[in-house]
N, C-alpha and C. Protein backbone atom coordinates (compact mmCIF):
# COMPACT_ATOMS: atom_id res chain seq x y z
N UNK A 1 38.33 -59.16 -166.98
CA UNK A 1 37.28 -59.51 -166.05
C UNK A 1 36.00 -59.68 -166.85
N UNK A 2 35.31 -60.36 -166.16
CA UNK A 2 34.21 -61.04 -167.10
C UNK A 2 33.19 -61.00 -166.79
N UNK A 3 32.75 -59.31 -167.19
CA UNK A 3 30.83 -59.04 -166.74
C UNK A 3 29.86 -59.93 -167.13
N UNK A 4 29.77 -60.14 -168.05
CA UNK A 4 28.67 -61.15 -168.60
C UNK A 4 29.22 -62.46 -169.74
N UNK A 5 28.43 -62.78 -169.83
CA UNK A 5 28.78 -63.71 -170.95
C UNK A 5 29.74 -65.26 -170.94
N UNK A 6 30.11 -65.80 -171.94
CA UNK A 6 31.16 -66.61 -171.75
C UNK A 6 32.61 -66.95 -172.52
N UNK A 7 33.64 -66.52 -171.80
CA UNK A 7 34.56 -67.06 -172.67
C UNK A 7 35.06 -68.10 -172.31
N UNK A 8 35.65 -68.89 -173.42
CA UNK A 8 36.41 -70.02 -173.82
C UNK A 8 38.24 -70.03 -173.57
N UNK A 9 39.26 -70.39 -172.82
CA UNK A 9 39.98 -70.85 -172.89
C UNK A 9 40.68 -71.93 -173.87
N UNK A 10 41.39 -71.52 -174.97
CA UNK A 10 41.74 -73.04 -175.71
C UNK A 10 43.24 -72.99 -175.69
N UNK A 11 43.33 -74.27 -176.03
CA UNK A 11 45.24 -74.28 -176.45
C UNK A 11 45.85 -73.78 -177.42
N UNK A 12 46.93 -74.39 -177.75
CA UNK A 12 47.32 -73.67 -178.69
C UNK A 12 46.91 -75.01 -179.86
N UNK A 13 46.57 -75.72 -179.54
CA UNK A 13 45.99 -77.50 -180.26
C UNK A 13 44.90 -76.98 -180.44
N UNK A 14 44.16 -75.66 -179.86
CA UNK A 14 42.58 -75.53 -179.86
C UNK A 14 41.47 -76.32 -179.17
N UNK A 15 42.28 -77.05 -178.34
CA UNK A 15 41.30 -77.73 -177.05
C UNK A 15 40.84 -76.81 -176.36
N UNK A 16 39.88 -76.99 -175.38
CA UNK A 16 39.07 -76.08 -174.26
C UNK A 16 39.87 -76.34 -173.43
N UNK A 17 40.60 -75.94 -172.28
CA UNK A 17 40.82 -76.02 -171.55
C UNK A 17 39.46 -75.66 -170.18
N UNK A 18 39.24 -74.24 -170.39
CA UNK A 18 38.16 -74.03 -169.33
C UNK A 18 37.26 -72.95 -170.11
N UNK A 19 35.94 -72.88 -169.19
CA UNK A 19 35.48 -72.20 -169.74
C UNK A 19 34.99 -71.51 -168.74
N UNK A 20 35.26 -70.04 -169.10
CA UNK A 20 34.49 -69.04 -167.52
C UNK A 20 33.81 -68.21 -167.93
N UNK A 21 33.07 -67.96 -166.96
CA UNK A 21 31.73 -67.12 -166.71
C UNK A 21 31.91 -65.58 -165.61
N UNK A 22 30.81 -65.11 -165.59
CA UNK A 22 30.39 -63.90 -165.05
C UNK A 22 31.44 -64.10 -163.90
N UNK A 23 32.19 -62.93 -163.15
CA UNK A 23 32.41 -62.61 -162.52
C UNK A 23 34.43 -63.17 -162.27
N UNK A 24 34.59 -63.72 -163.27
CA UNK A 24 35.77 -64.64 -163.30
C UNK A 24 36.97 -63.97 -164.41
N UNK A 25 38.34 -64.06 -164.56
CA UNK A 25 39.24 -63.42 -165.01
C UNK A 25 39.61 -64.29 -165.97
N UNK A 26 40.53 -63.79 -167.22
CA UNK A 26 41.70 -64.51 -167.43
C UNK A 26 42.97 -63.26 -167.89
N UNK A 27 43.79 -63.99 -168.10
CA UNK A 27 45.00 -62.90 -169.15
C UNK A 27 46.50 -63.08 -167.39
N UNK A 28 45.97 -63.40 -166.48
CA UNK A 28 46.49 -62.78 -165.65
C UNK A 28 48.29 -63.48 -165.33
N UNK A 29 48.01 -64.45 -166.00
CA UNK A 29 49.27 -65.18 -166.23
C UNK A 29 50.55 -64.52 -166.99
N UNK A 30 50.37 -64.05 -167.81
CA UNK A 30 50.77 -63.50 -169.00
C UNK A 30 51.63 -61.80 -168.12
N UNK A 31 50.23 -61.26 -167.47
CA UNK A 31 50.81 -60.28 -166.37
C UNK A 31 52.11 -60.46 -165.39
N UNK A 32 51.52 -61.85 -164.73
CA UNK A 32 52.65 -61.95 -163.51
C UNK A 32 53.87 -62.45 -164.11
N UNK A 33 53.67 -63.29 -164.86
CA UNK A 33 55.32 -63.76 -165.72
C UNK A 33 55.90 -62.87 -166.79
N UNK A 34 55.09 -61.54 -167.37
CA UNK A 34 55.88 -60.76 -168.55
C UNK A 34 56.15 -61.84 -169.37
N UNK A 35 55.69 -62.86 -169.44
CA UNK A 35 55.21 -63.60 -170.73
C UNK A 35 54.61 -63.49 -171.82
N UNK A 36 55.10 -64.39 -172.64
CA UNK A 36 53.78 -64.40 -174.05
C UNK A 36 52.58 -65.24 -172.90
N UNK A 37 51.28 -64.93 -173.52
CA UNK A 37 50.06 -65.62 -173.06
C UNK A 37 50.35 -67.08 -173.96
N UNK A 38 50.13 -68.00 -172.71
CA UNK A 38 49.98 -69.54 -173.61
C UNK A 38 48.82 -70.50 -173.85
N UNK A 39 47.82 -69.72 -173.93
CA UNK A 39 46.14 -69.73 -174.61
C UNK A 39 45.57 -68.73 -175.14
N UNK A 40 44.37 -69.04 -175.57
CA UNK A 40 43.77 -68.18 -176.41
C UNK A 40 42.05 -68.34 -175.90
N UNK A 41 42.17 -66.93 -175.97
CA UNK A 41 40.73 -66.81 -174.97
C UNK A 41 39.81 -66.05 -176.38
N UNK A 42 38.46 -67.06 -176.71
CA UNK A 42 37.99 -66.55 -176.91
C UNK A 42 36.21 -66.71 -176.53
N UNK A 43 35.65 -65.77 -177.21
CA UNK A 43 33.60 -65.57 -176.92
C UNK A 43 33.23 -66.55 -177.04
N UNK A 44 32.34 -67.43 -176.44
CA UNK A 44 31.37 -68.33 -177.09
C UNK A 44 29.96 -67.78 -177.35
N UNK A 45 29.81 -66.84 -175.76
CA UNK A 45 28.74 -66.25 -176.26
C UNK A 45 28.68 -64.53 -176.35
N UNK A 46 27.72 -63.63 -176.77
CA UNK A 46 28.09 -62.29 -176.32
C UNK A 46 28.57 -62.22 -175.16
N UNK A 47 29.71 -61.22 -175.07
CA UNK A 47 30.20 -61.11 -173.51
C UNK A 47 30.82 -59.78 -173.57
N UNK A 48 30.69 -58.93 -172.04
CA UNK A 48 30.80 -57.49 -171.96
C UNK A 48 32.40 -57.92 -170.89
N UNK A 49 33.56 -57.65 -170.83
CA UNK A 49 34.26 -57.76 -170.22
C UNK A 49 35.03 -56.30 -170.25
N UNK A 50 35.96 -56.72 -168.58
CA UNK A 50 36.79 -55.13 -168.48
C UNK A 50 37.93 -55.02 -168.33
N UNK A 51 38.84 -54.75 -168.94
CA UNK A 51 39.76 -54.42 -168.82
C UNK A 51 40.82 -54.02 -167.92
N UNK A 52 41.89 -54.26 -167.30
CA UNK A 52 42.60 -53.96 -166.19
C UNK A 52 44.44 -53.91 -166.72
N UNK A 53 44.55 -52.96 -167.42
CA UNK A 53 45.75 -52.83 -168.00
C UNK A 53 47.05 -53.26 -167.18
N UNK A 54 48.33 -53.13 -167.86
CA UNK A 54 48.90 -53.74 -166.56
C UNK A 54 49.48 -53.12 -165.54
N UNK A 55 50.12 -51.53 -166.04
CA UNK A 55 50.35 -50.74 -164.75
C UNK A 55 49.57 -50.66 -163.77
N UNK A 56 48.09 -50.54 -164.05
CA UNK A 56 47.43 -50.31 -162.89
C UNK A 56 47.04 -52.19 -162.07
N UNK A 57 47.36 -53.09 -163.06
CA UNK A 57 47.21 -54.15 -162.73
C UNK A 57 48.66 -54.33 -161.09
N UNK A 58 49.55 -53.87 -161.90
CA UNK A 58 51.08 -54.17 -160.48
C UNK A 58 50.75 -52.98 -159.59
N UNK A 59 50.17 -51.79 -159.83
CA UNK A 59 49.67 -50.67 -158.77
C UNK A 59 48.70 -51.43 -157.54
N UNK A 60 47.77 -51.92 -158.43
CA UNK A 60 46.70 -53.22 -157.18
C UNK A 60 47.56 -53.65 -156.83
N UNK A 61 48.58 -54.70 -157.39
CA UNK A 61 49.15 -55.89 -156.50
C UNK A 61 49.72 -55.33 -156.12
N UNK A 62 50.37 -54.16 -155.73
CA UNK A 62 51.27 -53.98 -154.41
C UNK A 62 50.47 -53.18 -153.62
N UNK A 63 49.42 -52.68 -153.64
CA UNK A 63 48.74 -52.03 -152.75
C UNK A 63 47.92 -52.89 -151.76
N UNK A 64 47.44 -53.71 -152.61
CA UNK A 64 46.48 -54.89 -152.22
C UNK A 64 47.16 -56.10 -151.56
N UNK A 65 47.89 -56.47 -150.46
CA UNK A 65 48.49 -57.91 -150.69
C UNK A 65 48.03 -59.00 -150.51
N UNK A 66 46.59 -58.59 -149.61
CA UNK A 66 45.38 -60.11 -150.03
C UNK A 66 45.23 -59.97 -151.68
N UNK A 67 44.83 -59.45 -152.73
CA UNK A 67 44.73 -59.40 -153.63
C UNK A 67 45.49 -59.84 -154.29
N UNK A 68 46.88 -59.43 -154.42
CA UNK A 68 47.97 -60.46 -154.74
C UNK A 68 48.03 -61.65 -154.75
N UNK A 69 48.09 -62.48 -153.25
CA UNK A 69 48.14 -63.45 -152.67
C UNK A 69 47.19 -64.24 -153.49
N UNK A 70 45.80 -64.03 -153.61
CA UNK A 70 44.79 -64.73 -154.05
C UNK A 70 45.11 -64.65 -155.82
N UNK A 71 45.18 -63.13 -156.36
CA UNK A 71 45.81 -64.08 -157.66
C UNK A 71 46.85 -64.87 -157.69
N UNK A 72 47.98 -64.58 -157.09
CA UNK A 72 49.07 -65.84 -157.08
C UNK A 72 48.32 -67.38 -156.99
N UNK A 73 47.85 -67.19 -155.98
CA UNK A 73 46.54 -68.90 -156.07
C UNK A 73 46.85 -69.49 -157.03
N UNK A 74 45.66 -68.54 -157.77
CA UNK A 74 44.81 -69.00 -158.85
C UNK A 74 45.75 -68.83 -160.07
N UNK A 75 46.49 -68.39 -160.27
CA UNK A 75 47.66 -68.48 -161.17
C UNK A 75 48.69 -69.79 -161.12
N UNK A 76 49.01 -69.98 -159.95
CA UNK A 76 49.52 -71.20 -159.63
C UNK A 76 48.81 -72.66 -159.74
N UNK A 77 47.26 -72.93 -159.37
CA UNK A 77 45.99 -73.47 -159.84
C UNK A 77 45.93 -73.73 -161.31
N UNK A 78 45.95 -72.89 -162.08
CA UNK A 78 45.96 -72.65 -162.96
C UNK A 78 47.25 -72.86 -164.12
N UNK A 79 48.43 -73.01 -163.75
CA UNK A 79 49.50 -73.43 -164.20
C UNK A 79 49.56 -75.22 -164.09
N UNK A 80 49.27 -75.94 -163.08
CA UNK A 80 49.01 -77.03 -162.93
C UNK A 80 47.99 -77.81 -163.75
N UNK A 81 46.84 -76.98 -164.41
CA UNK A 81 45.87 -77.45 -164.70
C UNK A 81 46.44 -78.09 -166.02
């Protein structure tokens, strides 16, 4: 999760894919599929981000199932892109 700052999304070519800001996630792909991650996230600028390991990451998603639902979204969003 992404308190401040900005990170970069690239490929594995090292293109940008996206670039996000304050208040916005990544990694979460990598979570729901027990995948390798298939980008590489890095700083462009200083950035304070937090951490959400993954046990407690599947503890939310089953507690939460709007929470779920909405990362599934954006995971799915995000697979298309």
């Amino acid at each position: 999760f992404i308190h401040s700052g900005q990170i970069e999304i690239r490929s594995r070519e090292n293109q940008l894919i996206v670039s996000l800001h304050e208040g916005q996630f990544f990694g979460e792909l990598a979570l729901i599929s027990d995948g390798n991650r298939s980008a590489t996230a890095r700083s462009a600028t200083y950035a304070e981000l937090y951490i959400l390991h993954k046990t407690s990451f599947h503890r939310v998603m089953s507690t939460y199932p709007e929470f779920k639902h909405k990362i599934e979204e954006i995971a799915k969003k995000r697979l298309t892109q």
